[in-house]
C-alpha atoms as a PDB file:
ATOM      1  CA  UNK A   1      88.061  -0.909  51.851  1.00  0.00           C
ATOM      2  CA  UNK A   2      86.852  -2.962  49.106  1.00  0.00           C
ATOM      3  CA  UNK A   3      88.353  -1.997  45.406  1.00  0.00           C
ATOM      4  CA  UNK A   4      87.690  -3.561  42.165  1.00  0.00           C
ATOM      5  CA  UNK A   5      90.772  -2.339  39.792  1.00  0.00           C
ATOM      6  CA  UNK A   6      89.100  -3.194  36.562  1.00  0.00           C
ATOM      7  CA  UNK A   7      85.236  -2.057  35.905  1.00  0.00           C
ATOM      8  CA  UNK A   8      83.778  -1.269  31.986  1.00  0.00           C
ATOM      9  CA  UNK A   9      81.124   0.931  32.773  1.00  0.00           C
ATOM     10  CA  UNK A  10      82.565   4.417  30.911  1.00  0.00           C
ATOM     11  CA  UNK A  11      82.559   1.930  27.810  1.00  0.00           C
ATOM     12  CA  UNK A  12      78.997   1.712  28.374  1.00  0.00           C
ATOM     13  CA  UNK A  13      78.580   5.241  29.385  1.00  0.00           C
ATOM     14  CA  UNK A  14      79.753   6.078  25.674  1.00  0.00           C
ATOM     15  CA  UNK A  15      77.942   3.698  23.444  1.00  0.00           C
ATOM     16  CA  UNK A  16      74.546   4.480  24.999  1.00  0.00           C
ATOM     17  CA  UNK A  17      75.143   7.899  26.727  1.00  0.00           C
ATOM     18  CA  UNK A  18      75.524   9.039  29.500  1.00  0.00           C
ATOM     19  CA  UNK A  19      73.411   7.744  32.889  1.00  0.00           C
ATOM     20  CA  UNK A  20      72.413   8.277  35.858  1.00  0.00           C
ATOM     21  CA  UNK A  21      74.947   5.952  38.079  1.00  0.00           C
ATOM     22  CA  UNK A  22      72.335   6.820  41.327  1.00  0.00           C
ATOM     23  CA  UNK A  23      69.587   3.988  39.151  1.00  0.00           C
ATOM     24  CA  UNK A  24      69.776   0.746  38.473  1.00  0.00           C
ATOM     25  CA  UNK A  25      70.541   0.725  34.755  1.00  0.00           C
ATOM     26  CA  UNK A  26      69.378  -2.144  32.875  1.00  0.00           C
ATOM     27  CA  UNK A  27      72.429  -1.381  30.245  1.00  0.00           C
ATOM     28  CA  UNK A  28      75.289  -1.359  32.435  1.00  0.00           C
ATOM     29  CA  UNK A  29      76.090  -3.863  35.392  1.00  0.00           C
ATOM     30  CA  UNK A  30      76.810  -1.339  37.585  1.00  0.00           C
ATOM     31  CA  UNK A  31      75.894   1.202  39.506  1.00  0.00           C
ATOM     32  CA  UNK A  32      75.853   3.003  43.175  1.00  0.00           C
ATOM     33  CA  UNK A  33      73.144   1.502  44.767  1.00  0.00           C
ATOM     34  CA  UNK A  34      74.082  -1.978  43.290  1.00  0.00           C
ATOM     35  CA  UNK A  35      77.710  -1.377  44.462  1.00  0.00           C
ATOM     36  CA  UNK A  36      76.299  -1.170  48.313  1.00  0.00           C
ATOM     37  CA  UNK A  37      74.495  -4.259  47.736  1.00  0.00           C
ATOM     38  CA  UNK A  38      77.242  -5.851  46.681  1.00  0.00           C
ATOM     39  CA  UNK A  39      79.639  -4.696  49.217  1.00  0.00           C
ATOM     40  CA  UNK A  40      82.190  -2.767  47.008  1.00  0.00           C
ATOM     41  CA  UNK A  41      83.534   0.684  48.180  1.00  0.00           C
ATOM     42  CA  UNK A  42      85.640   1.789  45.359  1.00  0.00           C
ATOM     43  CA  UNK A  43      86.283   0.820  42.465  1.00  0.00           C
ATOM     44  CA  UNK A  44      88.957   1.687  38.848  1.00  0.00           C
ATOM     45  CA  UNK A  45      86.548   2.521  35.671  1.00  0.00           C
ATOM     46  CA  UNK A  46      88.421   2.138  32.931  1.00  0.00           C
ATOM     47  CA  UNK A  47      88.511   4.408  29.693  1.00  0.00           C
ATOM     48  CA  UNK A  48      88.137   2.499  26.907  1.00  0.00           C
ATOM     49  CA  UNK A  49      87.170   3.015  23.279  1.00  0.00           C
ATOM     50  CA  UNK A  50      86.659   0.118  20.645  1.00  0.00           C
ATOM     51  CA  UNK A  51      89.295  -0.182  17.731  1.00  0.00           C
ATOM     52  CA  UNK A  52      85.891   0.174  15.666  1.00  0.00           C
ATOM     53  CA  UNK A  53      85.489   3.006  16.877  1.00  0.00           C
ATOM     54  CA  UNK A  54      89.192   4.761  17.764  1.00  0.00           C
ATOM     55  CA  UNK A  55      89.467   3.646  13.428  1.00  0.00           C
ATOM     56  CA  UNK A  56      86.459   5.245  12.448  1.00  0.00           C
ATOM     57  CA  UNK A  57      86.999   8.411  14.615  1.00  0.00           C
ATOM     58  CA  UNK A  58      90.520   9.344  14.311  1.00  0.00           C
ATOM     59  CA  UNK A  59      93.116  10.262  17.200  1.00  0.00           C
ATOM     60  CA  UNK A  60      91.392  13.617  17.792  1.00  0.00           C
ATOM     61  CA  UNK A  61      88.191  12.270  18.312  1.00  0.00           C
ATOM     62  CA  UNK A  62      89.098   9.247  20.282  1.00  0.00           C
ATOM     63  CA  UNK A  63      90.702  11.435  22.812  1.00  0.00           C
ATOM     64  CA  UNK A  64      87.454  13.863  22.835  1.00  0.00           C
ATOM     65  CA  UNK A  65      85.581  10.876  23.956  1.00  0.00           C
ATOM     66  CA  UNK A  66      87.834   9.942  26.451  1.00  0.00           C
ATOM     67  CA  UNK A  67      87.781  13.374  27.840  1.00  0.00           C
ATOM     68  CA  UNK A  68      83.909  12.654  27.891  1.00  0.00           C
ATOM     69  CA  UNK A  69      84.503   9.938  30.055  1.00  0.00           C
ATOM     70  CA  UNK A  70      86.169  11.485  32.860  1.00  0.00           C
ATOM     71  CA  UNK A  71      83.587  14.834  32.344  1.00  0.00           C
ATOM     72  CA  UNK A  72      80.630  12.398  33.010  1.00  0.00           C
ATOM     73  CA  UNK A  73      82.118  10.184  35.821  1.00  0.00           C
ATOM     74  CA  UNK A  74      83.379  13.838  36.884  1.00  0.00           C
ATOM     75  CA  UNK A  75      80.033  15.356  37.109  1.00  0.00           C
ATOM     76  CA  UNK A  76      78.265  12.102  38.418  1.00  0.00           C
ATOM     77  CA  UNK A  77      76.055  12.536  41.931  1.00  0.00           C
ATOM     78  CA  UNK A  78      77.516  10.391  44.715  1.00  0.00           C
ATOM     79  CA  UNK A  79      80.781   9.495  43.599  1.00  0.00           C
ATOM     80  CA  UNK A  80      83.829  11.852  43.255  1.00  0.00           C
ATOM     81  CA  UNK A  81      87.524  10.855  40.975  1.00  0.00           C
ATOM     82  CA  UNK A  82      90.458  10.005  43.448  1.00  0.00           C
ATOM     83  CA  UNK A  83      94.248  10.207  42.778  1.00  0.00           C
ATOM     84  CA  UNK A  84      95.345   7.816  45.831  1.00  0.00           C
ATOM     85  CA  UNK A  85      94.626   5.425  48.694  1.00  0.00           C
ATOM     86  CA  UNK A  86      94.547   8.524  51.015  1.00  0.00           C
ATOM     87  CA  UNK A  87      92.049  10.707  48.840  1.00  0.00           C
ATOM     88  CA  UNK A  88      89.833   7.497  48.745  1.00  0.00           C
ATOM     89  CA  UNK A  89      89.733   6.941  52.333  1.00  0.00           C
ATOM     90  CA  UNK A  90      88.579  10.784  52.991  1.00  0.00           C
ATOM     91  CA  UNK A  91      86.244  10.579  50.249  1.00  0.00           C
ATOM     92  CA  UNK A  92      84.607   7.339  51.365  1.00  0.00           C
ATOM     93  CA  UNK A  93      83.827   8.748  54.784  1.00  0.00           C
ATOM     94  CA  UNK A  94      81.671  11.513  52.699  1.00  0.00           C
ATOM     95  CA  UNK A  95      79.769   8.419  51.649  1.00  0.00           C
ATOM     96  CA  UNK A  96      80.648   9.272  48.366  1.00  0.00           C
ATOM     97  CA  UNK A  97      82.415   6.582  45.967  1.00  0.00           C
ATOM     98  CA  UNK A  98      85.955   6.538  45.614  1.00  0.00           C
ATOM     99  CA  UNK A  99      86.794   6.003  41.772  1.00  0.00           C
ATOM    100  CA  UNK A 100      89.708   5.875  40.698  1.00  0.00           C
ATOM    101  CA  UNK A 101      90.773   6.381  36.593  1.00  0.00           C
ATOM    102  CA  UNK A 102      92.100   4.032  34.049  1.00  0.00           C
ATOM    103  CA  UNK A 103      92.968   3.824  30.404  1.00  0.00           C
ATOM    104  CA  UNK A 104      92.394   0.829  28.855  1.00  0.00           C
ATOM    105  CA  UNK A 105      94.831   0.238  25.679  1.00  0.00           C
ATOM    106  CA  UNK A 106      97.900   2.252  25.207  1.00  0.00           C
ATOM    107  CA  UNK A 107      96.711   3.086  21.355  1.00  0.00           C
ATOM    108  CA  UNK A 108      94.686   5.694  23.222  1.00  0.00           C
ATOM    109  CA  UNK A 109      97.779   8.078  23.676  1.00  0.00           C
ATOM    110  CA  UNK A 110      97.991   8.447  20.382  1.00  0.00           C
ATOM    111  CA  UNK A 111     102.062   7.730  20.149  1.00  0.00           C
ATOM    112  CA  UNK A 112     102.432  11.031  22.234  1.00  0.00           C
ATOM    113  CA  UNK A 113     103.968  10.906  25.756  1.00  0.00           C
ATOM    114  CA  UNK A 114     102.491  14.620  26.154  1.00  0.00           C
ATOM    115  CA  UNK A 115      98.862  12.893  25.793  1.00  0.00           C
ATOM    116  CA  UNK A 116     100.113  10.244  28.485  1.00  0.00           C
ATOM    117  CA  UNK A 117     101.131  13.352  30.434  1.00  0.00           C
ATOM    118  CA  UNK A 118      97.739  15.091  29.976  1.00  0.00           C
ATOM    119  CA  UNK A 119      95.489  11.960  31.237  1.00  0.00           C
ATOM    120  CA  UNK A 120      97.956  11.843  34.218  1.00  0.00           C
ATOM    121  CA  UNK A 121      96.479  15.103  35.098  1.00  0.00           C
ATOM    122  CA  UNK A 122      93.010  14.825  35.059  1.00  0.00           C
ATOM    123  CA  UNK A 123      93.279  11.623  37.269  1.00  0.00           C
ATOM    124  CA  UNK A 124      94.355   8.188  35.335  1.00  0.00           C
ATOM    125  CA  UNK A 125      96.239   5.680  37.446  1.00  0.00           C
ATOM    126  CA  UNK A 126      96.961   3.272  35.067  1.00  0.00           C
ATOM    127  CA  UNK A 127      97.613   2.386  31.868  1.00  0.00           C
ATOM    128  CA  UNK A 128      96.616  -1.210  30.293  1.00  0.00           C
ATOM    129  CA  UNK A 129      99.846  -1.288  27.828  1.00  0.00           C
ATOM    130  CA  UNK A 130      97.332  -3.151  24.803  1.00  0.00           C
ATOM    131  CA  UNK A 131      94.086  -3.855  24.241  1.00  0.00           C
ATOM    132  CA  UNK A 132      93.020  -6.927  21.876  1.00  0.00           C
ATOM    133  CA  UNK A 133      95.029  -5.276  19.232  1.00  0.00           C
ATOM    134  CA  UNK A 134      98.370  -4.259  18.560  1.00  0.00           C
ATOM    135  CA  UNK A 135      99.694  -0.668  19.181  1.00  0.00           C
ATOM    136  CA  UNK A 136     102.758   0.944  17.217  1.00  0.00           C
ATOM    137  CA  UNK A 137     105.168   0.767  19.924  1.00  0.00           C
ATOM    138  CA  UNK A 138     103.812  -2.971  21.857  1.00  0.00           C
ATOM    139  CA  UNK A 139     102.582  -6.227  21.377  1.00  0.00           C
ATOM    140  CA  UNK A 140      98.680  -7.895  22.202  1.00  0.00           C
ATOM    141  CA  UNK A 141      97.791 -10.905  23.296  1.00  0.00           C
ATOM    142  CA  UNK A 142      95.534 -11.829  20.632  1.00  0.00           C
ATOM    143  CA  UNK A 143      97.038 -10.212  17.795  1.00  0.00           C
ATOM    144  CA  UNK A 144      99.849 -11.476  15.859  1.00  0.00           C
ATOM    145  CA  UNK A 145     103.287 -10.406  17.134  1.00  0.00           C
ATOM    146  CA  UNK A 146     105.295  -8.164  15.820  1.00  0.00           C
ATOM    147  CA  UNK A 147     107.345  -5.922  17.829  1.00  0.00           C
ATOM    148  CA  UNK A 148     108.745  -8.891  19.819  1.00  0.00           C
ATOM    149  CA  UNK A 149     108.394  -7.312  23.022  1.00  0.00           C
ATOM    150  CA  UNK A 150     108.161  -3.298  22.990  1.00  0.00           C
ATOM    151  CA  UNK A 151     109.931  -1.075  20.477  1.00  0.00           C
ATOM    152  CA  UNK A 152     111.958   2.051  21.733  1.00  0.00           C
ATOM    153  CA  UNK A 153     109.422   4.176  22.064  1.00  0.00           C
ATOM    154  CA  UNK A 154     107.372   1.251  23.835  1.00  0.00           C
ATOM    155  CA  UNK A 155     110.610   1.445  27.007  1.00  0.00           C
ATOM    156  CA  UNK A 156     109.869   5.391  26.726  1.00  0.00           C
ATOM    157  CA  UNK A 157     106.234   5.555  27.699  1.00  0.00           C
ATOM    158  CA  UNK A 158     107.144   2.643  30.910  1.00  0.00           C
ATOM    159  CA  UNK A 159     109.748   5.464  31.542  1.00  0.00           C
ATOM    160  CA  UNK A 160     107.004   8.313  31.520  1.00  0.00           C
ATOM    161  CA  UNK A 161     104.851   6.240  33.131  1.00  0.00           C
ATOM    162  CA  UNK A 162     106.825   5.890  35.769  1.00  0.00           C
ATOM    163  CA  UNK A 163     108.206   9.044  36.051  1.00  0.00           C
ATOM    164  CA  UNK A 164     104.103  10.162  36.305  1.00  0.00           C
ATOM    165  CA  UNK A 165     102.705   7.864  38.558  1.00  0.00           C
ATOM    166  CA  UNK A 166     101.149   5.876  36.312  1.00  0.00           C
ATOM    167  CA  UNK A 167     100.986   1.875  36.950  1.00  0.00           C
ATOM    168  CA  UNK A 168     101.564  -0.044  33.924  1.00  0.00           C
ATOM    169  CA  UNK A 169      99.118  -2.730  33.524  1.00  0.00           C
ATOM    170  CA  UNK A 170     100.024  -5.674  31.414  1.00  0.00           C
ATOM    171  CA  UNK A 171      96.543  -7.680  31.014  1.00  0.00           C
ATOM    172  CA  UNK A 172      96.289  -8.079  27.359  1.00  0.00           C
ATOM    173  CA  UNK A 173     100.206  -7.731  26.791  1.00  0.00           C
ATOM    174  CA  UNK A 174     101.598 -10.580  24.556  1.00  0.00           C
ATOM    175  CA  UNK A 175     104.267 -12.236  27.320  1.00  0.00           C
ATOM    176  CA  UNK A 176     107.028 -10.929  25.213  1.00  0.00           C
ATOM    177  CA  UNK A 177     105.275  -7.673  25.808  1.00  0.00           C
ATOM    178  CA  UNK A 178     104.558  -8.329  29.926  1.00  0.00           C
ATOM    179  CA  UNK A 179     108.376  -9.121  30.260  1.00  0.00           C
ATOM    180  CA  UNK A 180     109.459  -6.190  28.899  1.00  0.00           C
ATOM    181  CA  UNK A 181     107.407  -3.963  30.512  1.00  0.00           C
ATOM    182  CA  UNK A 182     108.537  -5.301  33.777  1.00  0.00           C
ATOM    183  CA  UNK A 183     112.114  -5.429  32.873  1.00  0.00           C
ATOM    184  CA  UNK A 184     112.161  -1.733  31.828  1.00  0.00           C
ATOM    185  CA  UNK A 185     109.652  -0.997  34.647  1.00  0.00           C
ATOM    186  CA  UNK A 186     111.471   0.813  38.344  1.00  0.00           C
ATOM    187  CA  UNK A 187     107.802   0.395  39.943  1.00  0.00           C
ATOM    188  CA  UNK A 188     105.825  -2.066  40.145  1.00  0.00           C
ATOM    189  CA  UNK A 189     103.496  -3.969  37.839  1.00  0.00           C
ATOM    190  CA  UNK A 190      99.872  -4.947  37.802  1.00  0.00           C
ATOM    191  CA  UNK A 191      97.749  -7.275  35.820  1.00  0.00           C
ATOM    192  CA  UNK A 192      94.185  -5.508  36.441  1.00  0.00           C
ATOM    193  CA  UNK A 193      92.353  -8.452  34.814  1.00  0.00           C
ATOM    194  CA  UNK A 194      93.497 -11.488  34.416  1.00  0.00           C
ATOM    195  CA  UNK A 195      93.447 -15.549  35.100  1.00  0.00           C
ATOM    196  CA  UNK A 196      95.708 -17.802  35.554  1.00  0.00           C
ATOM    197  CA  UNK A 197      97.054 -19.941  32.223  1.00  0.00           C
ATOM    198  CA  UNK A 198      97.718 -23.158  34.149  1.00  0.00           C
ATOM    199  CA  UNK A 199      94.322 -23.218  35.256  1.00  0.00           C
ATOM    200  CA  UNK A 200      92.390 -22.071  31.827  1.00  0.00           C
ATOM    201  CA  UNK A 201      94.654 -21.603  28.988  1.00  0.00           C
ATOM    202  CA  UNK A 202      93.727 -18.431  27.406  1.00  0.00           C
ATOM    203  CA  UNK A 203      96.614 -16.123  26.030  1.00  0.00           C
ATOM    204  CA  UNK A 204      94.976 -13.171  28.234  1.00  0.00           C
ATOM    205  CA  UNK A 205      95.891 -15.265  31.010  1.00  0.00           C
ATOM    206  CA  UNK A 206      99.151 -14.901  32.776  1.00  0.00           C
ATOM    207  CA  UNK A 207     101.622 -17.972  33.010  1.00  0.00           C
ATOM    208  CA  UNK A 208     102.709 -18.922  36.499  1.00  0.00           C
ATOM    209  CA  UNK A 209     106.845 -17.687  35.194  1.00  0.00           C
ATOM    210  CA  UNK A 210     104.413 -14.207  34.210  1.00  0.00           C
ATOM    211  CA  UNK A 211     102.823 -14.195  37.747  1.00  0.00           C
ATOM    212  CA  UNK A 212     106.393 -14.333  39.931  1.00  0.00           C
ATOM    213  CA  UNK A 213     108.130 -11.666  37.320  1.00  0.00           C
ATOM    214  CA  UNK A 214     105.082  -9.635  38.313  1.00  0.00           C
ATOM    215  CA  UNK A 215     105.526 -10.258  42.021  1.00  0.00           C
ATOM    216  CA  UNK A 216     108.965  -9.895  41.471  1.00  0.00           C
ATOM    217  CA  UNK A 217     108.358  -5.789  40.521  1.00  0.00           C
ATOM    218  CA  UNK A 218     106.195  -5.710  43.630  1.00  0.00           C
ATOM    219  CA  UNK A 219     102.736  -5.681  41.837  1.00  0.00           C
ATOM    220  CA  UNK A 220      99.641  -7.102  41.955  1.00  0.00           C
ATOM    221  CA  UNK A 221      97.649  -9.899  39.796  1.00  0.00           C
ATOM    222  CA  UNK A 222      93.666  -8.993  39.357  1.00  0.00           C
ATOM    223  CA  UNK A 223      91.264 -12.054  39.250  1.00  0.00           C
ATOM    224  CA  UNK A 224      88.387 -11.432  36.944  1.00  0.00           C
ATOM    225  CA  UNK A 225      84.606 -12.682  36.928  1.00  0.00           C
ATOM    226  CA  UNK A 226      84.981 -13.393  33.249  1.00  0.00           C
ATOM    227  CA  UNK A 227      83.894 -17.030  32.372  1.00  0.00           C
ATOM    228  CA  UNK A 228      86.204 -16.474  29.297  1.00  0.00           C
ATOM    229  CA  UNK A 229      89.333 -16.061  31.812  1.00  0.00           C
ATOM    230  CA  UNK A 230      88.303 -18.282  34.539  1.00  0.00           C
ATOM    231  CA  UNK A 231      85.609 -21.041  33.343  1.00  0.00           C
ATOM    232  CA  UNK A 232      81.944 -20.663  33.740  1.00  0.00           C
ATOM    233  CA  UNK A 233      81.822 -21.564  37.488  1.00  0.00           C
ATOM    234  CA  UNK A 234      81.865 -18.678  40.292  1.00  0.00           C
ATOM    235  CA  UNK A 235      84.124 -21.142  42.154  1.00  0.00           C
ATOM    236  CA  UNK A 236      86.568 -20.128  39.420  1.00  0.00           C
ATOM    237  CA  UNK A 237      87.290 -17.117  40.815  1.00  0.00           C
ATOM    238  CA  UNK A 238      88.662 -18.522  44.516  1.00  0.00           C
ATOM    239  CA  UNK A 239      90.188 -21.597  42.311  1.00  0.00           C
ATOM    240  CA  UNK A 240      92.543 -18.705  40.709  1.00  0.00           C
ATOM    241  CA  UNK A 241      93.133 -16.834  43.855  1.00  0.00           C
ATOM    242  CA  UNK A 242      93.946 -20.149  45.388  1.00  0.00           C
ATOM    243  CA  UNK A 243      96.612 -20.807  42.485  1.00  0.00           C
ATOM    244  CA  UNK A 244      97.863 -17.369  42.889  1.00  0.00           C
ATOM    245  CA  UNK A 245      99.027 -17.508  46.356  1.00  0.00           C
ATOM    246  CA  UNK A 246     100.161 -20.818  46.255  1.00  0.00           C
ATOM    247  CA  UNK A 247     102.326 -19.988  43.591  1.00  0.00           C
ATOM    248  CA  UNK A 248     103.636 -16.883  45.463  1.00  0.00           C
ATOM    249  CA  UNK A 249     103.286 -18.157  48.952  1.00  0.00           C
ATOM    250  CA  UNK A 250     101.306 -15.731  50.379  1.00  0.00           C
ATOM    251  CA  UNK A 251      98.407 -13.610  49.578  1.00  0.00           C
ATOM    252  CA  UNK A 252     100.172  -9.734  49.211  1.00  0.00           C
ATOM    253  CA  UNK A 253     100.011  -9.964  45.855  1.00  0.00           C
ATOM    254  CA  UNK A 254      96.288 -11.119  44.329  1.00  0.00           C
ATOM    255  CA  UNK A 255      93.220  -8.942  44.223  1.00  0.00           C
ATOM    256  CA  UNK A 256      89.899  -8.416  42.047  1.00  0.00           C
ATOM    257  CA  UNK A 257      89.394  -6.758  38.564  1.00  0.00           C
ATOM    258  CA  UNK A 258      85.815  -7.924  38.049  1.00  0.00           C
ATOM    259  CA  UNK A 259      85.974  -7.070  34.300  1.00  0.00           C
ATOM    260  CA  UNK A 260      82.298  -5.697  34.798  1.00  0.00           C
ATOM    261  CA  UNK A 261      80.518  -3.967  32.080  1.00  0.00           C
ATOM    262  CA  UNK A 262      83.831  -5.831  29.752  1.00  0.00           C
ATOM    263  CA  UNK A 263      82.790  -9.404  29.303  1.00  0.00           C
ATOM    264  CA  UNK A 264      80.401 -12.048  30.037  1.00  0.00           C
ATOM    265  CA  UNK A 265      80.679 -13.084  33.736  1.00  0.00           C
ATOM    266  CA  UNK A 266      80.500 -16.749  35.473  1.00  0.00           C
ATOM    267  CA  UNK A 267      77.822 -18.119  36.429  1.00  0.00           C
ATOM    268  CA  UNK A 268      75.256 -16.872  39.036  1.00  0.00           C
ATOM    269  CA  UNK A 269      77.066 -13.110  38.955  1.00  0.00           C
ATOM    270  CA  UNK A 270      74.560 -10.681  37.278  1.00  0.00           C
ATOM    271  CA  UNK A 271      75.973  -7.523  38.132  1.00  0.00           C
ATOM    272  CA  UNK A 272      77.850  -5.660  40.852  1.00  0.00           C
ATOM    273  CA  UNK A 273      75.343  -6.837  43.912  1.00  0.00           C
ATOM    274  CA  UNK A 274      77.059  -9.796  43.540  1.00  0.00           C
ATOM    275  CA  UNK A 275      80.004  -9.064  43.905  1.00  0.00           C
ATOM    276  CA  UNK A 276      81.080  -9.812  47.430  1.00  0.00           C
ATOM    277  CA  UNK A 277      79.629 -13.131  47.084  1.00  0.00           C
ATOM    278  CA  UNK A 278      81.107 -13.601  44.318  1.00  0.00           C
ATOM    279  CA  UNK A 279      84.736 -14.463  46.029  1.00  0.00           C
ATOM    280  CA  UNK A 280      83.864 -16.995  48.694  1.00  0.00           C
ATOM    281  CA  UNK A 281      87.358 -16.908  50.901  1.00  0.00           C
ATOM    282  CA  UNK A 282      86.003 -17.968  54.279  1.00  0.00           C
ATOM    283  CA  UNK A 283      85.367 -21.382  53.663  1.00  0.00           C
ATOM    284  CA  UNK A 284      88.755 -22.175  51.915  1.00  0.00           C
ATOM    285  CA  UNK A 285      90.359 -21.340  55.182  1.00  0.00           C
ATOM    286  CA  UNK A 286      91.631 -17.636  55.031  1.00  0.00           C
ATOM    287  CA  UNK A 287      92.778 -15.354  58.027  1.00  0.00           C
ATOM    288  CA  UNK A 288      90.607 -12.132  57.351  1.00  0.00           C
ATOM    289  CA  UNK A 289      93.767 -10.258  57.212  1.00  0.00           C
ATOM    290  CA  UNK A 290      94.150 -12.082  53.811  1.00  0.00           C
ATOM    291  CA  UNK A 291      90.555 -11.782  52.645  1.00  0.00           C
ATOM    292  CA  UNK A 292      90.916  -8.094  53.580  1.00  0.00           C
ATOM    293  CA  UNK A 293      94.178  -7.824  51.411  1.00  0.00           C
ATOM    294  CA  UNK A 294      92.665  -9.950  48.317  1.00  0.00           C
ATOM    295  CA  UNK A 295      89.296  -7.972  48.651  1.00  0.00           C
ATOM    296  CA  UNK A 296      91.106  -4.378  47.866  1.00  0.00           C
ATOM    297  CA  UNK A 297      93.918  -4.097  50.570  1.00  0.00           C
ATOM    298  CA  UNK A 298      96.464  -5.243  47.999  1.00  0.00           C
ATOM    299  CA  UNK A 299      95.065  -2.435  45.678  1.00  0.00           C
ATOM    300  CA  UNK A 300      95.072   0.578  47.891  1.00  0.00           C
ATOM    301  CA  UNK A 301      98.470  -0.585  48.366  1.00  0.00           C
ATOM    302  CA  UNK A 302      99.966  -0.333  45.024  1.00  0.00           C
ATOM    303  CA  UNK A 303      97.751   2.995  44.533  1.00  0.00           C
ATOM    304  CA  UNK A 304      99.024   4.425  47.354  1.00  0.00           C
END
């Protein structure tokens, strides 16, 4: 099965309601019949609200529209919310799409473990520990640091988490942030979309010490399309994937998190029909065990 662990689209969904994911939408860079095209089975949609918006909202709001999220992907024709690898296998055989539920930025909890708790239940998987800004508890990327890492209440929600089932997903951690998530974390880690700093520095990108601590938890590193994260070539994206398993020595531990619907993508990649396309493995010389691992084995693995 094919799995893309980071995809924008409820983002989307909520700043110019809610569509029909059966049509081509000329808003959004995905959808079903696109997906097929493209030769992606299942896919992570992440929640996501700006910090625009979560500020000029409030908490109780914010989480309203997050509940909206998972209501509309809920009620969507042709594709039905999955907990785990085994759920998505049964599901696909419906010919129905497998998604699976993420929340992007851990602001969205709201400083409340119970809310964590609550989004475990109607189906989230993961939870991206940052977005671009800073939370109360952890540090971003691309804000200025101040927590140094996580504060105590930062090592209780990787506990919850945890303790839930929840993967913790450091893309857009600062690295002080990253490492102590995956000290403090017992399972393992995943970056759902990011590069590779050695190859583009950008501080969303994970440094090669970043990638082995990750590997070291027994997670999994996401290689976006984004041309901010990878360059503006598509041969990026196998460039990255190549560094990645290199690095590692062997390809368990790399997949895809297009970052579709999130950002502007490399060249030639419009939307989600390209997507298989998009990572060319066969010609850099890999088994199609591999290219079946990279290409969502790796995923259903850590979901499982």
């Amino acid at each position: 099965m094919t799995v893309d662990a980071h995809i924008d689209t409820p983002w989307i969904m909520t700043k110019y309601g809610v569509f029909d994911l059966q049509d081509k939408q000329s808003l959004s860079m995905v959808d079903f019949p696109r997906m097929k095209i493209g030769g992606l089975q299942a896919a992570i949609f992440a929640l996501y609200l700006s910090d625009a918006l979560q500020d000029a909202v409030g908490p109780q709001k914010a989480s309203d529209l997050i509940n909206q999220q998972i209501a509309a992907l809920k009620f969507q024709p042709g594709c039905t919310i999955v907990d785990c690898t085994a759920d998505a296998i049964l599901v696909l055989q419906t010919r129905q799409v497998p998604i699976f539920l993420g929340l992007e930025g851990g602001r969205l909890i709201h400083g409340d473990l119970a809310r964590l708790s609550e989004l475990r239940r109607k189906g989230v998987r993961y939870l991206t520990i940052t977005h671009n800004r800073n939370t109360d508890w952890a540090d971003s990327a691309t804000d200025i640091r101040y927590h140094g890492g996580l504060t105590r209440f930062g090592g209780e929600v990787v506990q919850e988490a945890n303790s839930l089932g929840v993967l913790l997903d450091i893309s857009h951690a600062s690295d002080e942030t990253a490492q102590a998530v995956m000290g403090n974390s017992t399972e393992p880690v995943i970056a759902s979309h990011s590069g590779c700093r050695s190859l583009l520095n950008h501080p969303r990108n994970l440094s090669d010490n970043l990638i082995r601590a990750l590997v070291r938890t027994g997670g999994v590193i996401h290689i976006p399309f984004a041309r901010r994260f990878i360059g503006p070539k598509a041969s990026g994206i196998a460039d990255h994937i190549d560094h990645v398993v290199q690095l590692v020595g062997n390809a368990n531990h790399v997949g895809i998190g297009s970052d579709l619907d999130g950002a502007e993508m490399v060249n030639g990649i419009h939307d989600v029909s390209c997507w298989r396309t998009a990572v060319s493995l066969e010609k850099r010389g890999y088994s199609v065990d591999d290219i079946n691992a990279i290409m969502g084995g790796n995923t259903l693995w850590v979901l499982s």
